[in-house]
Protein backbone atom coordinates (compact mmCIF):
# COMPACT_ATOMS: atom_id res chain seq x y z
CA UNK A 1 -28.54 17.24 21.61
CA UNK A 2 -31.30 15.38 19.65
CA UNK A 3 -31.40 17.92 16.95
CA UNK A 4 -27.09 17.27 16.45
CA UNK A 5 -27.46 13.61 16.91
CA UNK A 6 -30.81 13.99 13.94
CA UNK A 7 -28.12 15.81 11.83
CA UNK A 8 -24.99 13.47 12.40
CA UNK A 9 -27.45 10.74 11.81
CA UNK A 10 -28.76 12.15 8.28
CA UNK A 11 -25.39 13.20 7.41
CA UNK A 12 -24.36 9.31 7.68
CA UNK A 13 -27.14 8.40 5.62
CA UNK A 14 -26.18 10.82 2.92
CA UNK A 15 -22.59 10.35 2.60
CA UNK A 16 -23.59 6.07 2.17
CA UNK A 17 -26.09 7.39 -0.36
CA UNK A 18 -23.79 8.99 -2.46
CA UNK A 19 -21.00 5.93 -1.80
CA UNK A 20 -23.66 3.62 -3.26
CA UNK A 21 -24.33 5.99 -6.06
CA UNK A 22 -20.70 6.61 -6.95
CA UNK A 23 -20.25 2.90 -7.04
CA UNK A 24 -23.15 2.16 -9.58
CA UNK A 25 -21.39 4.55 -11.72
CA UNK A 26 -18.17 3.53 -11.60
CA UNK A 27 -19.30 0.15 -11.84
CA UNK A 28 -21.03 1.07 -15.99
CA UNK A 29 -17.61 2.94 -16.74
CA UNK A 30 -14.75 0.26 -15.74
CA UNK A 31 -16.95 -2.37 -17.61
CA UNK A 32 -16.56 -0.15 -20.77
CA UNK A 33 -12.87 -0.09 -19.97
CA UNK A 34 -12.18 -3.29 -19.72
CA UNK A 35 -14.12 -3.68 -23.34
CA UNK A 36 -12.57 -1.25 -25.15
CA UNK A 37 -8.71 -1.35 -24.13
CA UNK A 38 -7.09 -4.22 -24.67
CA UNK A 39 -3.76 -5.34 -26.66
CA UNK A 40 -5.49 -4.67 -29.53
CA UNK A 41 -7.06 -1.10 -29.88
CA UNK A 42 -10.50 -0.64 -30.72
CA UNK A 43 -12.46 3.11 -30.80
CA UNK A 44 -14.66 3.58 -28.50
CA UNK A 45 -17.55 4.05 -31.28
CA UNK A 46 -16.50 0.83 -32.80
CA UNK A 47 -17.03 -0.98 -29.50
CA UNK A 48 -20.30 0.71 -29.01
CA UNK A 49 -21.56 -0.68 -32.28
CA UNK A 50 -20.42 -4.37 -31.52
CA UNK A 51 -22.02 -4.59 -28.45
CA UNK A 52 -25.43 -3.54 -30.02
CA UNK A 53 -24.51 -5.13 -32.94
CA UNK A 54 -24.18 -2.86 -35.56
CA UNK A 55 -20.36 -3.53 -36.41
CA UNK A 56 -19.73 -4.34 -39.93
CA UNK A 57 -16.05 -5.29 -39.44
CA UNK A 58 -16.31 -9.33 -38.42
CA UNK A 59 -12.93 -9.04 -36.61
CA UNK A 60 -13.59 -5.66 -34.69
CA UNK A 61 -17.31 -7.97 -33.89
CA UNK A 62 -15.00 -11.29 -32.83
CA UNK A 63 -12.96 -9.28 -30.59
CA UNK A 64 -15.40 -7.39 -28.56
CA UNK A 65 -18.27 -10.23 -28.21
CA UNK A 66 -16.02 -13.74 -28.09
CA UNK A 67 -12.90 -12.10 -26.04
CA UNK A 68 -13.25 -8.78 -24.36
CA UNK A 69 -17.24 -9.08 -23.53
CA UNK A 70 -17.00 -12.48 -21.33
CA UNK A 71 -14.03 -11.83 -19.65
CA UNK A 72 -15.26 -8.30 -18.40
CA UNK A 73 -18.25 -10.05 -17.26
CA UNK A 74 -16.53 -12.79 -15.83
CA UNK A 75 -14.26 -10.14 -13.42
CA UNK A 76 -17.28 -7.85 -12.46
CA UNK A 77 -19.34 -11.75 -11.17
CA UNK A 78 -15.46 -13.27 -9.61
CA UNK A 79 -15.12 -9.53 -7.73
CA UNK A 80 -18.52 -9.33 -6.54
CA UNK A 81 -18.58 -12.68 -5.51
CA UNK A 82 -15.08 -12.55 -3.43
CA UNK A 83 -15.95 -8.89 -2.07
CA UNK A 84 -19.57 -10.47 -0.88
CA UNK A 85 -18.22 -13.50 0.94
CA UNK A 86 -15.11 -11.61 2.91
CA UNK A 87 -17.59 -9.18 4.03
CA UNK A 88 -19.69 -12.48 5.36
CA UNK A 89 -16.32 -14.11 6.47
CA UNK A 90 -15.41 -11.18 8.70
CA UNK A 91 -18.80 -10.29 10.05
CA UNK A 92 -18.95 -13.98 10.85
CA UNK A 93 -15.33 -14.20 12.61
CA UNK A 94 -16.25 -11.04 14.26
CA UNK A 95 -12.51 -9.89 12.49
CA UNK A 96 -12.71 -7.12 10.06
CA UNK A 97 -9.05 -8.73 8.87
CA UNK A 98 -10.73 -12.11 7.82
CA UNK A 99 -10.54 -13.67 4.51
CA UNK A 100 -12.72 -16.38 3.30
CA UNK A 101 -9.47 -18.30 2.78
CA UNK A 102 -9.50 -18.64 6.34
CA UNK A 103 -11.52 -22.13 6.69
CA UNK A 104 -9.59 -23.30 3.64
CA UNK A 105 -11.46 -23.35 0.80
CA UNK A 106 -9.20 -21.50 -1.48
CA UNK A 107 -6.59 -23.87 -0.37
CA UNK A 108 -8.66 -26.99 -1.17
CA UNK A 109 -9.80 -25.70 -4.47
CA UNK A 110 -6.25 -25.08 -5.61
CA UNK A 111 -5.07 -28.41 -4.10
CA UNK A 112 -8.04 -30.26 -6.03
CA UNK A 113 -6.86 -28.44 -9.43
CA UNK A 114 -3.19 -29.21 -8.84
CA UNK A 115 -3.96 -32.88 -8.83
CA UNK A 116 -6.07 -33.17 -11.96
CA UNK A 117 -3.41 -31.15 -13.77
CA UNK A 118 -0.45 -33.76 -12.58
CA UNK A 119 -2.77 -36.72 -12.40
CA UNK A 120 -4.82 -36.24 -15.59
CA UNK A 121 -2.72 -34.12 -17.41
CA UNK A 122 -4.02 -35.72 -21.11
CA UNK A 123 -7.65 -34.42 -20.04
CA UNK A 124 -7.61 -31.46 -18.76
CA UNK A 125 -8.39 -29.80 -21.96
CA UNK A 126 -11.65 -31.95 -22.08
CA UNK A 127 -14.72 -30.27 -21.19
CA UNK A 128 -16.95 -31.29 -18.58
CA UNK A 129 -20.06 -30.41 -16.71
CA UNK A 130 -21.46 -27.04 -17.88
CA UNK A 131 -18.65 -26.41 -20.48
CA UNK A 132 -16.07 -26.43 -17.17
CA UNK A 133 -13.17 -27.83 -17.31
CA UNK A 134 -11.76 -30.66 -15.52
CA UNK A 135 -9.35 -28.46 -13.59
CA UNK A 136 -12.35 -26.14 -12.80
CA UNK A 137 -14.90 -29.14 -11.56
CA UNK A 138 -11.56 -30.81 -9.85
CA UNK A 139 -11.05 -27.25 -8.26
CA UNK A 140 -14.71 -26.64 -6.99
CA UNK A 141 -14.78 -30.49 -5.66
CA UNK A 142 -11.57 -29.80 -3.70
CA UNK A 143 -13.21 -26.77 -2.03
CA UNK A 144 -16.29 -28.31 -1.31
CA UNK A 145 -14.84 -31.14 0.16
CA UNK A 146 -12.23 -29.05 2.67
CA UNK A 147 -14.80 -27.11 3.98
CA UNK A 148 -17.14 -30.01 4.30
CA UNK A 149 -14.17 -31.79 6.32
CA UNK A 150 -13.64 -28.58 8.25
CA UNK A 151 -16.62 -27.79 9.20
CA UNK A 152 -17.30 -31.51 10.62
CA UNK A 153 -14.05 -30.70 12.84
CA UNK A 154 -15.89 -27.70 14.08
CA UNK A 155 -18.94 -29.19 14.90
CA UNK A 156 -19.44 -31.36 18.22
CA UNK A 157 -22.95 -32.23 20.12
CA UNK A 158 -22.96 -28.41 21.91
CA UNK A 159 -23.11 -26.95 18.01
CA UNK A 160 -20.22 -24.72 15.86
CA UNK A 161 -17.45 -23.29 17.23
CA UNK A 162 -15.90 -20.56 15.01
CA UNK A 163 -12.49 -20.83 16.83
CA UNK A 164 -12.34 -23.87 16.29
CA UNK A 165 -13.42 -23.81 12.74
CA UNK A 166 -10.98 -21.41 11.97
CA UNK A 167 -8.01 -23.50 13.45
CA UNK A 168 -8.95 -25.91 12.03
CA UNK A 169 -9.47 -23.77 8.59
CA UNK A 170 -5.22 -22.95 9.17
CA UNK A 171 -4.44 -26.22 9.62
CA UNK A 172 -5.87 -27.90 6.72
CA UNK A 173 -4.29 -24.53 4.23
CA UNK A 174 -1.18 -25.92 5.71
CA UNK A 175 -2.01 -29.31 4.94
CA UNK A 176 -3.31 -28.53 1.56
CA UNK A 177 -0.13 -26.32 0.93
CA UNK A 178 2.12 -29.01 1.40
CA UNK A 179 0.28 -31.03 -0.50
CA UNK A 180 0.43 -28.49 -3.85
CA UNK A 181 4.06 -28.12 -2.89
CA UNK A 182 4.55 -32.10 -2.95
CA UNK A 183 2.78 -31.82 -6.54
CA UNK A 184 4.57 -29.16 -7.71
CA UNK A 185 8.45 -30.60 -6.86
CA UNK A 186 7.07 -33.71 -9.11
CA UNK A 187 5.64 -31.97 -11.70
CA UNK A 188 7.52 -31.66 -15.12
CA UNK A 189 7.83 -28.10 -16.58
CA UNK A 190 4.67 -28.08 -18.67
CA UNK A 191 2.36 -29.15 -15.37
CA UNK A 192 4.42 -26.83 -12.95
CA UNK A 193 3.82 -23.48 -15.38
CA UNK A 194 0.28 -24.66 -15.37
CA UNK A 195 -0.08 -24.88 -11.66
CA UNK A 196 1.40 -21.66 -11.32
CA UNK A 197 -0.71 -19.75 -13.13
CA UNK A 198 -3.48 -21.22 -11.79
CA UNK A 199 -2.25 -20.35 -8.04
CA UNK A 200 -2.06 -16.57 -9.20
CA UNK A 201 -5.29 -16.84 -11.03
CA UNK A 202 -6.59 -15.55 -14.97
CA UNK A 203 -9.25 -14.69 -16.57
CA UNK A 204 -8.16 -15.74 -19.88
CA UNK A 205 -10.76 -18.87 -19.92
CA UNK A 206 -13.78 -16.64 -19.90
CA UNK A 207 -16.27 -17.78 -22.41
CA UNK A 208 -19.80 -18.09 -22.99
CA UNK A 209 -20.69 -20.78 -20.93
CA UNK A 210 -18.31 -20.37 -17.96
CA UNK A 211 -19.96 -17.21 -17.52
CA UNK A 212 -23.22 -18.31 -17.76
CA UNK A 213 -22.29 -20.21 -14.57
CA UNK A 214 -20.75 -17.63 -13.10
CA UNK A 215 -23.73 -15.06 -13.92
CA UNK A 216 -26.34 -17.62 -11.99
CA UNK A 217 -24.31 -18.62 -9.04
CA UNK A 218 -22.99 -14.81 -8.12
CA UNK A 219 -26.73 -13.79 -8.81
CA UNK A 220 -28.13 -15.94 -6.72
CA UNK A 221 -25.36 -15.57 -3.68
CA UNK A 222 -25.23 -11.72 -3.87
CA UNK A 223 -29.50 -12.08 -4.00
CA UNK A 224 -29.46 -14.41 -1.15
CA UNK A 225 -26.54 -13.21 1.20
CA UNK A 226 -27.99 -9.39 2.28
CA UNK A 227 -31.04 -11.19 3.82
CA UNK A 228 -29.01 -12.19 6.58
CA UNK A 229 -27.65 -8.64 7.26
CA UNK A 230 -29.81 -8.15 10.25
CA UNK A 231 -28.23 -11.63 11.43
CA UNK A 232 -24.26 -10.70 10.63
CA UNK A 233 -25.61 -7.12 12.80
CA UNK A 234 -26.68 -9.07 15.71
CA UNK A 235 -23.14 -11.44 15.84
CA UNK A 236 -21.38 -8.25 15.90
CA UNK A 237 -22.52 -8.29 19.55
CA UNK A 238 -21.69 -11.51 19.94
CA UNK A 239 -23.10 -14.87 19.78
CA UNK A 240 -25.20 -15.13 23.36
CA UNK A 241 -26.49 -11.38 22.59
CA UNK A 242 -27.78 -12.33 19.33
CA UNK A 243 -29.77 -15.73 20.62
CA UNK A 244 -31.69 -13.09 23.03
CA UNK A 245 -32.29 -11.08 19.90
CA UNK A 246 -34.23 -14.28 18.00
CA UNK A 247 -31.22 -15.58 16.07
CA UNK A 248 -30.58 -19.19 15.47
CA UNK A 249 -26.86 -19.00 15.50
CA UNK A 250 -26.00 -22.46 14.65
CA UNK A 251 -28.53 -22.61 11.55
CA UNK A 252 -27.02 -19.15 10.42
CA UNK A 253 -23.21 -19.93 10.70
CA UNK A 254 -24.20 -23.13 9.20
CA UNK A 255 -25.77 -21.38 6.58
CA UNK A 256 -23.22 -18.66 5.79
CA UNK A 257 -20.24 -20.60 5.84
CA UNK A 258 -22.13 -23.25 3.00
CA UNK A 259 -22.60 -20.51 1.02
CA UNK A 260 -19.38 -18.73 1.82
CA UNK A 261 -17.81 -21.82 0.40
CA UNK A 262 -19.76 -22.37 -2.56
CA UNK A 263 -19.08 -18.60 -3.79
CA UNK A 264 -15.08 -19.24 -3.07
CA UNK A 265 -14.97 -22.70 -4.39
CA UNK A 266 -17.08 -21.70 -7.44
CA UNK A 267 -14.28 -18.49 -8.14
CA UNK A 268 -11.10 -20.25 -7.70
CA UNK A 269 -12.48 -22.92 -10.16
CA UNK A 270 -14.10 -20.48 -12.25
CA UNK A 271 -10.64 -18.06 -12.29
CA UNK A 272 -7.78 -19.47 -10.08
CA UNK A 273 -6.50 -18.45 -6.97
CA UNK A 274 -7.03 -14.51 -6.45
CA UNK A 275 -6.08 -13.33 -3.54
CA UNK A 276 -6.70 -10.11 -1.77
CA UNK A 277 -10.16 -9.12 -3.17
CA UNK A 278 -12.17 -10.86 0.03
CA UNK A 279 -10.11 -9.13 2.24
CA UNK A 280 -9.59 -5.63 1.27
CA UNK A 281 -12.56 -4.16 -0.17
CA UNK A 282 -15.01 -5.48 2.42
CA UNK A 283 -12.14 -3.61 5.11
CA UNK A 284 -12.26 -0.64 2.65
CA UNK A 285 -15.60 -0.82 2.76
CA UNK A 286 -16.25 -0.68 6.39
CA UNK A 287 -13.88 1.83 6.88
CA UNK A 288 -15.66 4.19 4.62
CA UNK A 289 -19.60 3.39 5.73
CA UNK A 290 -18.96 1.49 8.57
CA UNK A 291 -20.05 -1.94 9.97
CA UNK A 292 -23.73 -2.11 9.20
CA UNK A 293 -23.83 -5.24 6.80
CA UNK A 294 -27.42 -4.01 5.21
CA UNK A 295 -24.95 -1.32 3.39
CA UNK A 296 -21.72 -3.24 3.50
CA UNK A 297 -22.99 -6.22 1.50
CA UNK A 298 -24.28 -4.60 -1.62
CA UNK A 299 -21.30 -1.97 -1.63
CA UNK A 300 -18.72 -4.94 -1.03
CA UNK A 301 -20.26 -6.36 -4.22
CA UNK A 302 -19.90 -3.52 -6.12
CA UNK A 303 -16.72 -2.55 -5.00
CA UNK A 304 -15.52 -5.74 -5.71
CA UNK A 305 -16.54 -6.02 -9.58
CA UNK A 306 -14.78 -2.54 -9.85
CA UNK A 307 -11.34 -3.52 -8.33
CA UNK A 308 -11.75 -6.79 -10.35
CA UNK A 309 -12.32 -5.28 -13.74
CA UNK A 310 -9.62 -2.65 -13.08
CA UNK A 311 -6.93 -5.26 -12.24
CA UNK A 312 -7.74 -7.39 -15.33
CA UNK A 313 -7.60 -4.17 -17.99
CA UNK A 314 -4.34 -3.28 -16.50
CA UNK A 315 -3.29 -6.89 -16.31
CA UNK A 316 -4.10 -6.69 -20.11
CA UNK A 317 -2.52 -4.05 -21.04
CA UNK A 318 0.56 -3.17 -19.02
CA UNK A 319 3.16 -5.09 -20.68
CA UNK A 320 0.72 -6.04 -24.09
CA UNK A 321 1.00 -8.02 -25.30
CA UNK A 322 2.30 -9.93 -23.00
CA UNK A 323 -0.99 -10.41 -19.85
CA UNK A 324 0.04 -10.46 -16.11
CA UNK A 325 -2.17 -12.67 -13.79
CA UNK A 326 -4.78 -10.68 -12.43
CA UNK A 327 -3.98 -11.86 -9.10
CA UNK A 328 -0.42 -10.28 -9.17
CA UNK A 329 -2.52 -7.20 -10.31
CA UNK A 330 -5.32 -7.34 -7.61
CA UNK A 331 -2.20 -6.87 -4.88
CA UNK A 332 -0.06 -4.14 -6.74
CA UNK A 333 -3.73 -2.31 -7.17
CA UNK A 334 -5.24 -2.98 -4.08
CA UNK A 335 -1.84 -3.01 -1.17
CA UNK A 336 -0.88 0.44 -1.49
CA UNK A 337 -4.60 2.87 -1.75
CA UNK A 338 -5.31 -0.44 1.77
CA UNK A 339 -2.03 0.88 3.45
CA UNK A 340 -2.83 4.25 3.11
CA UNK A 341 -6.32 4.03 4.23
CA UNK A 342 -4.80 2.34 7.48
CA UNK A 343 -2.54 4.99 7.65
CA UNK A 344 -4.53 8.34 6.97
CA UNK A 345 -8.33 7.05 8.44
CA UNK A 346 -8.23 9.41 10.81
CA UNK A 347 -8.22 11.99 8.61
CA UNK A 348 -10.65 10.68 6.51
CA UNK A 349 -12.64 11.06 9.66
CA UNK A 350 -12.75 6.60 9.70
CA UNK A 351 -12.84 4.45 13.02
């Protein structure tokens, strides 16, 4: 029996080995992709030589380094960063069918950009801090300040409640929703095409200092958030079993949900409103390695920079030139291989 159970055990560890390998090499290959295809073709030699810049043609040069380069980096930080904080958001809820949209944050974001676009319309081209623009900073303060607000709902003298948090998370979406909605019906056709978009989210604003932002924060978050693996483990259990194993609950969910909400806040401004990623390839990911979040966290991450720089090249080139909004993509991509998972994981030998 402890011999089979040895065996099982190292025949987990292997088959997560070789998920985590296959990801690192996928991750190399769709980033090449999403370089090299585009509306405009390039060889793959020619793109080789402009990103080690040995490209004589200037316009073969522009293309690859001022267009395709930043927005390919832009979807591999925006995936990893949504993949990271659903896997957080449903270790945290305890609900493998969370999404970090749950305590509103993706709501408040988009509410916040809706109103600079109808209520500053002349400025939004202006630039503001860290070569954002106004419709990314009034994006970012709208998420921080929802979950700020719904967090202080959650919290009372005997600490957090998640339940409540999360109630009051739905309620504020709603809130917010109407609110965009209200916007929207008084918006004039310019402001409602641009509010639109920006709900289904682009990566068509990628450039060199936008990503810079993006490269720190998504750094720093996907540096930060596997040290509280052993934490997420331990909630799994629930919250008085993981206070008997050492945990300081409050300080963690505290924690989590700031950062949680500074990686969602910082996308949608970043990128728009892109739904799906937080939710299923954290629940892919789980499925295929299971719950342990010292694995789950680094392969949500990658995961989710592969999904994300699939759906953009496709979104790119579908119907080129004419470019879908990634987010439209992330659902037609992502919906069908989910449902199927769902429907075949007991084959794939999945709980």
């Amino acid at each position: 029996m402890v011999i089979h159970r040895q065996i099982t055990l190292s025949a987990h560890v292997n088959q997560r080995t070789k998920l985590l390998a296959s990801f690192s090499l996928a991750l190399p290959l769709c980033f090449l992709a999403a370089v090299v295809f585009g509306a405009v073709e390039l060889p793959w030699s020619a793109t080789a030589r402009s990103l080690l810049g040995l490209e004589s043609d200037s316009r073969t040069t522009m293309i690859v380094l001022e267009i395709r380069l930043p927005r390919a980096l832009m979807a591999a930080f925006i995936g990893a960063l949504l993949a990271i904080c659903g896997a957080v958001t449903q270790g945290l809820f305890r609900n493998p069918l969370a999404d970090p949209s749950l305590i509103g944050v993706t709501a408040g974001a988009t509410t916040g950009a809706a109103m600079v676009i109808f209520f500053a319309s002349s400025f939004t081209s202006l630039q503001g801090l860290a070569g954002l623009s106004l419709v990314s900073l009034g994006a970012f303060a709208g998420g921080a300040l929802t979950v700020l607000f719904v967090y202080r709902l959650a919290t009372s003298s005997r600490g957090t409640s998640v339940a409540t948090m999360l109630l009051a998370g739905v309620a504020i979406t709603a809130l917010a929703g109407g609110l965009s909605g209200l916007l929207e019906y008084f918006s004039n056709n310019e402001m409602l095409r641009r509010i639109s978009l920006w709900r289904m989210g682009g990566l068509d604003g990628a450039n060199q200092q936008s990503v810079a932002v993006a490269a720190v924060f998504t750094l720093a978050i996907v540096f930060v958030l596997p040290r509280y693996a052993n934490a997420l483990n331990a909630l799994l259990l629930g919250e008085s079993e993981a206070r008997h194993l050492g945990i300081r609950v409050q300080r963690v969910k505290l924690q989590l949900v700031l950062i949680v909400a500074l990686g969602v806040g910082l996308s949608v401004a970043l990128a728009g409103s892109i739904a799906f990623v937080g939710l299923v390839v954290p629940h892919i990911i789980r499925l295929m390695v299971g719950p342990d979040h010292r694995l789950l966290l680094p392969a949500s991450a990658l995961g989710g920079a592969i999904l994300l720089l699939l759906a953009d090249t496709v979104a790119r080139v579908a119907i080129a030139p004419v470019e879908l909004p990634v987010g439209i993509v992330t659902a037609f991509l992502g919906a069908p291989f989910f449902i199927s998972l769902l429907r075949y994981r007991h084959q794939y030998g999945m709980q």
